[in-house]
C-alpha atoms as a PDB file:
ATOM      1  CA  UNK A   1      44.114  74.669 264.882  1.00  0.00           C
ATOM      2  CA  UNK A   2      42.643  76.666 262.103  1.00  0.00           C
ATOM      3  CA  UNK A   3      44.758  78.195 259.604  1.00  0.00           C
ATOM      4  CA  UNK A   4      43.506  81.505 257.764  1.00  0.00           C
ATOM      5  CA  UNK A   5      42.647  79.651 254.253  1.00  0.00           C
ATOM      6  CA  UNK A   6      39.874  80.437 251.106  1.00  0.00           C
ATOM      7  CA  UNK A   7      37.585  79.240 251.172  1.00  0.00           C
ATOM      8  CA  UNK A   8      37.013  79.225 255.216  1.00  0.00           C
ATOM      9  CA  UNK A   9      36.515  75.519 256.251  1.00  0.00           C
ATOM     10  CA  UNK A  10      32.888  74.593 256.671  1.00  0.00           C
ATOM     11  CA  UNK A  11      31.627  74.908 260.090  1.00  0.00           C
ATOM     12  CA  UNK A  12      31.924  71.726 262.160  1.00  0.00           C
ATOM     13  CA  UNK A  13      29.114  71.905 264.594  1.00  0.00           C
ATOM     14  CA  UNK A  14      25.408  73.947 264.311  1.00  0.00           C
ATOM     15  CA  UNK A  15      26.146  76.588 266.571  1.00  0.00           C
ATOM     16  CA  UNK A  16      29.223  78.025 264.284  1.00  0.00           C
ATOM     17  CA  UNK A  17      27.175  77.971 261.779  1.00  0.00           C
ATOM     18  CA  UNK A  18      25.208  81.510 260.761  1.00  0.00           C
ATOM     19  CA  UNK A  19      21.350  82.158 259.662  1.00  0.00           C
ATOM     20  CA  UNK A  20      21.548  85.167 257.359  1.00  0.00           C
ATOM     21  CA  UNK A  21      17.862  86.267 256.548  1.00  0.00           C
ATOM     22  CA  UNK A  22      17.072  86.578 253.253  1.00  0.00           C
ATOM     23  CA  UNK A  23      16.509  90.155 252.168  1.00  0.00           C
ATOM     24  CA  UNK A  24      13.419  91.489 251.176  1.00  0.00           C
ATOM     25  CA  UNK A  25      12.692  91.110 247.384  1.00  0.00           C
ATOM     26  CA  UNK A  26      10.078  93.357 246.636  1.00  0.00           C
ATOM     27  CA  UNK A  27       6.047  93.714 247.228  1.00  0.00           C
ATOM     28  CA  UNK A  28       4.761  90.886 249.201  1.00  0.00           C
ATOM     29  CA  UNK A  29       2.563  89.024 246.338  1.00  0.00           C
ATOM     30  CA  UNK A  30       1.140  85.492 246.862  1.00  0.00           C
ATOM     31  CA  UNK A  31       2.113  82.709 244.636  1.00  0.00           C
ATOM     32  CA  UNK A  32      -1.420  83.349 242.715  1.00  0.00           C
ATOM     33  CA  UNK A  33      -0.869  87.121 242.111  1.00  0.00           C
ATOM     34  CA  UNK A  34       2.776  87.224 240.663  1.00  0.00           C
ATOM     35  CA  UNK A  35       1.373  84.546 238.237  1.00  0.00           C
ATOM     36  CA  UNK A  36      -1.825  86.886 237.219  1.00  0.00           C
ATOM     37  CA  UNK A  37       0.694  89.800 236.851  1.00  0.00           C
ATOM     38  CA  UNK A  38       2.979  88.250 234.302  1.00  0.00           C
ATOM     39  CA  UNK A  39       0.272  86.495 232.031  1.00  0.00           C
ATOM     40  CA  UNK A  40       1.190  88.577 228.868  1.00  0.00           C
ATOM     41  CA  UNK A  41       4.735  87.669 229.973  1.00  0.00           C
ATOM     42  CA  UNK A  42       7.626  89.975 231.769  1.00  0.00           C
ATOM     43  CA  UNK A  43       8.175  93.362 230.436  1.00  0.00           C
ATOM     44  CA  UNK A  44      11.552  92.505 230.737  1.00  0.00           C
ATOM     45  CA  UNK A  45      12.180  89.429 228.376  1.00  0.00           C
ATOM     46  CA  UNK A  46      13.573  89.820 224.985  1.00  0.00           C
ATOM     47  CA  UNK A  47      11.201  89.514 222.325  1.00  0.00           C
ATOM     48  CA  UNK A  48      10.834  85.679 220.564  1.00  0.00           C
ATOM     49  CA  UNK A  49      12.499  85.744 217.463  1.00  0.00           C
ATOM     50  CA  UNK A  50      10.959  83.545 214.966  1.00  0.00           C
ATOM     51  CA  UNK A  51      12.529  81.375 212.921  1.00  0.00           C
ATOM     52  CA  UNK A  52      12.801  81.684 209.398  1.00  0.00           C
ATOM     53  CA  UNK A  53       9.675  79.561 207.450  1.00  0.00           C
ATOM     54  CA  UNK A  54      10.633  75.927 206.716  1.00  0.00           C
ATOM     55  CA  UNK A  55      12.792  74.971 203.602  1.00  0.00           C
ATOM     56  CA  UNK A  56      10.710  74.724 200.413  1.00  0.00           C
ATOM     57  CA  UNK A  57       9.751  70.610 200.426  1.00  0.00           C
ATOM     58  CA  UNK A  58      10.409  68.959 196.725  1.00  0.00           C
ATOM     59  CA  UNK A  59       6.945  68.250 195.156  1.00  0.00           C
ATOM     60  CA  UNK A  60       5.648  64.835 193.965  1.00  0.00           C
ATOM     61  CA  UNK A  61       6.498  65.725 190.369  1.00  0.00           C
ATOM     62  CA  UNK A  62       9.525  66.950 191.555  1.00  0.00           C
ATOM     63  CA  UNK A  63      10.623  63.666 193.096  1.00  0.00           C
ATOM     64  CA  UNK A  64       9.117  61.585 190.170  1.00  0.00           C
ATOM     65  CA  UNK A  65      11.313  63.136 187.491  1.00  0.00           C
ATOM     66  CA  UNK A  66      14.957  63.500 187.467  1.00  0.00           C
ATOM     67  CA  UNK A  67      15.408  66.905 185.456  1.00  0.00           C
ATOM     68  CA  UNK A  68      12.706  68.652 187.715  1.00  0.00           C
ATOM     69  CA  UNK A  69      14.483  67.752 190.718  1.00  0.00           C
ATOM     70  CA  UNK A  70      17.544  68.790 189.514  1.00  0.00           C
ATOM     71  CA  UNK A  71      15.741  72.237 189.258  1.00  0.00           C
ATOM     72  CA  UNK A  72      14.969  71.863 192.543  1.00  0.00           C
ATOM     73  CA  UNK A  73      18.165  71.377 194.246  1.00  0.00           C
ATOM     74  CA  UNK A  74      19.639  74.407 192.299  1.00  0.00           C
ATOM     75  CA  UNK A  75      17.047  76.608 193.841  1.00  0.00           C
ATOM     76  CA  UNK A  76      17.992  75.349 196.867  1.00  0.00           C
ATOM     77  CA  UNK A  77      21.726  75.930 196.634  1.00  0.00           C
ATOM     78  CA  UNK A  78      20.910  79.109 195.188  1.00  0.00           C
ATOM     79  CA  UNK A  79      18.981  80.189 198.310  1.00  0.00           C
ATOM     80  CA  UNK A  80      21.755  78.618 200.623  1.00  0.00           C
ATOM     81  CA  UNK A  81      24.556  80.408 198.211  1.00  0.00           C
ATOM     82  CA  UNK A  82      22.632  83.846 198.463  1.00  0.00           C
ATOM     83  CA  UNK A  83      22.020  83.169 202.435  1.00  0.00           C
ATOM     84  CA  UNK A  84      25.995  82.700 202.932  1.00  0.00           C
ATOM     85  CA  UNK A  85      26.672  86.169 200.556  1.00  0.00           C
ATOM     86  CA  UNK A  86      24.481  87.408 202.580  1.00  0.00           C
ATOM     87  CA  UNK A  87      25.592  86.775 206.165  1.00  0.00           C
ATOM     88  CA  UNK A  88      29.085  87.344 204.580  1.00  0.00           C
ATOM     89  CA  UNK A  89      28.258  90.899 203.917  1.00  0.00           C
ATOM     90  CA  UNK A  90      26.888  91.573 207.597  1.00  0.00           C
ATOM     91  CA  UNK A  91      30.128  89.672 209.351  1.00  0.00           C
ATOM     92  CA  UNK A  92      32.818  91.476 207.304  1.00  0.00           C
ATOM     93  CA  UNK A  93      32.255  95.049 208.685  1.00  0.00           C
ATOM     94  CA  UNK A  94      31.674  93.832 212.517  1.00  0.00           C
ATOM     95  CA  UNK A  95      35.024  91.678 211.883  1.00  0.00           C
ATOM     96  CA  UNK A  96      37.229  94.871 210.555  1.00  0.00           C
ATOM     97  CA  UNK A  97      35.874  96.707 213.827  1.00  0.00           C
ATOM     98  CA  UNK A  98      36.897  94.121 215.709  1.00  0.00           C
ATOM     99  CA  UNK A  99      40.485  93.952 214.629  1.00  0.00           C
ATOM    100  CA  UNK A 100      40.570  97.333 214.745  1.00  0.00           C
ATOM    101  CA  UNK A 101      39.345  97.439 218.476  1.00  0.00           C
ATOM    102  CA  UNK A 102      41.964  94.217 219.010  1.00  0.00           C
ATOM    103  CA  UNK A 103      44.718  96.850 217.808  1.00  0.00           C
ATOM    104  CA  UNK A 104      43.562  99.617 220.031  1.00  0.00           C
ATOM    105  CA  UNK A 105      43.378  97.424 222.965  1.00  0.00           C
ATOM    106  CA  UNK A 106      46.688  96.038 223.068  1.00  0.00           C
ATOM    107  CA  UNK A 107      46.013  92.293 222.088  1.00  0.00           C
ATOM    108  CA  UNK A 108      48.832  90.240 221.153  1.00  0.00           C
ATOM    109  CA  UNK A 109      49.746  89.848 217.331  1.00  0.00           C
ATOM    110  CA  UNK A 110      48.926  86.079 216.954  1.00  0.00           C
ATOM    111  CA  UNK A 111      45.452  86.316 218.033  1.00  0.00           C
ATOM    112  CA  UNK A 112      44.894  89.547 216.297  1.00  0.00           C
ATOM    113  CA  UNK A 113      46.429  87.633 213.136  1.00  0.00           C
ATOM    114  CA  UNK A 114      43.439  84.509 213.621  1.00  0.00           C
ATOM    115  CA  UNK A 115      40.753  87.195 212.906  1.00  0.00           C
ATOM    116  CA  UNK A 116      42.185  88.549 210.106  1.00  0.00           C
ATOM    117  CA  UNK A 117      42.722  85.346 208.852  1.00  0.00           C
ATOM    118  CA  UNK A 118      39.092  84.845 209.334  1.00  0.00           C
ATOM    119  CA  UNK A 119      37.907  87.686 207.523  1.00  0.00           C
ATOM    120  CA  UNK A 120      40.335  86.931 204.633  1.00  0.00           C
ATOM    121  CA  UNK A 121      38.841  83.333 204.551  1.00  0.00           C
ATOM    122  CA  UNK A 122      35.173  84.938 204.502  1.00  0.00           C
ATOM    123  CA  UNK A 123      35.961  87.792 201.959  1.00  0.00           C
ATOM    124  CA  UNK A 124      37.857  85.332 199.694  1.00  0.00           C
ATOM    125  CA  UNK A 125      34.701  82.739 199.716  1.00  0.00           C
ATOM    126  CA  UNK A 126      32.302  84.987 199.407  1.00  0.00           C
ATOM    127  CA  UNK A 127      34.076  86.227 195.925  1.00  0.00           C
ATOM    128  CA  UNK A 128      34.164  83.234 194.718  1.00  0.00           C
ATOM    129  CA  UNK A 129      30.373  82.883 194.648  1.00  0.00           C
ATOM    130  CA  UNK A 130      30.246  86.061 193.806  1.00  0.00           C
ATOM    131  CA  UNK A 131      32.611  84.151 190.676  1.00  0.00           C
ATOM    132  CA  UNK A 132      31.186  81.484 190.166  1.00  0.00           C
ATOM    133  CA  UNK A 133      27.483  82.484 190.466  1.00  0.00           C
ATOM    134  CA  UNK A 134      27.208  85.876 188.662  1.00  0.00           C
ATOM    135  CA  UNK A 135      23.492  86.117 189.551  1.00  0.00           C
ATOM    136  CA  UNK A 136      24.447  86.324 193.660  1.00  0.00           C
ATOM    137  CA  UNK A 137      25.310  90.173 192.589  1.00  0.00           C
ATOM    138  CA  UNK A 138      21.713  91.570 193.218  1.00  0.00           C
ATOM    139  CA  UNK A 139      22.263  90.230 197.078  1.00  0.00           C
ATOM    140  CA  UNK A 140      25.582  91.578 197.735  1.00  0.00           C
ATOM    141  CA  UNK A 141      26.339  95.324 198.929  1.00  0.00           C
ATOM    142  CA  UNK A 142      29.968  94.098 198.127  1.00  0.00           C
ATOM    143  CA  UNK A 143      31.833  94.088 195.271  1.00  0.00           C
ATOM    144  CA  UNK A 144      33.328  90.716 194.206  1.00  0.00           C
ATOM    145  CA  UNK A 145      37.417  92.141 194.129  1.00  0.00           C
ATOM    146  CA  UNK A 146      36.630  94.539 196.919  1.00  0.00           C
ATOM    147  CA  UNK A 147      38.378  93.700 199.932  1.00  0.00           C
END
């Protein structure tokens, strides 16, 4: 005896079992056709986005002498410094929506409290480079005691 469950138990023999057609998808194209239509790709993709250009590579002289490489990291940590202020100043607006939208929807305190604590963590960081490296101010929109 079968008792009314979910899922429904899988039919024991072929002739419970049910055929459903498939429904129809669209134009009938051949295998050859659909190809030929989406050569330039489907209109409905996303576009590719790119990745940024490879990291600048240290240069023979670079690598032979000790002060000129030393140059060279600072440019990098500069770039990876001014990337971070950067994102820093695109994530702290869509993070102060957020909480606000938390608030308006009703979500409990504590988890409401973990994204504020995130965008205190962010803020605070990002004024410290701001701090620490004076010449960051050109690629911040935000003030280094704003908050």
């Amino acid at each position: 005896m079968r008792t009314s469950s979910w899922p429904p138990p899988f039919p024991e023999s072929i002739e419970e079992r049910k055929f459903v057609p498939l429904l129809p998808t669209g134009p009938e194209l051949s295998a050859a056709q659909s190809l030929v239509a989406t050569r330039d790709g489907d209109p409905r993709t996303p576009p590719i986005q790119h990745e940024e250009p490879m990291p600048e590579t240290p240069t023979a002289a670079e690598l032979a002498d000790a002060k000129t490489y030393q140059q060279y990291e600072n440019r990098q940590n500069s770039r990876l410094y001014a990337a971070y202020v950067k994102a820093a100043d695109e994530e702290i607006p869509r993070l102060r929506e957020a909480i606000i939208r938390a608030r308006d929807m009703g979500i409990p305190a504590a988890d409401i409290a973990k994204g504020e604590e995130k965008l205190r963590r962010i803020t605070a960081m990002q004024s410290q480079m701001l701090a620490e490296h004076p010449d960051l101010q050109n690629t911040s929109t935000a003030k280094a005691g704003q908050k």
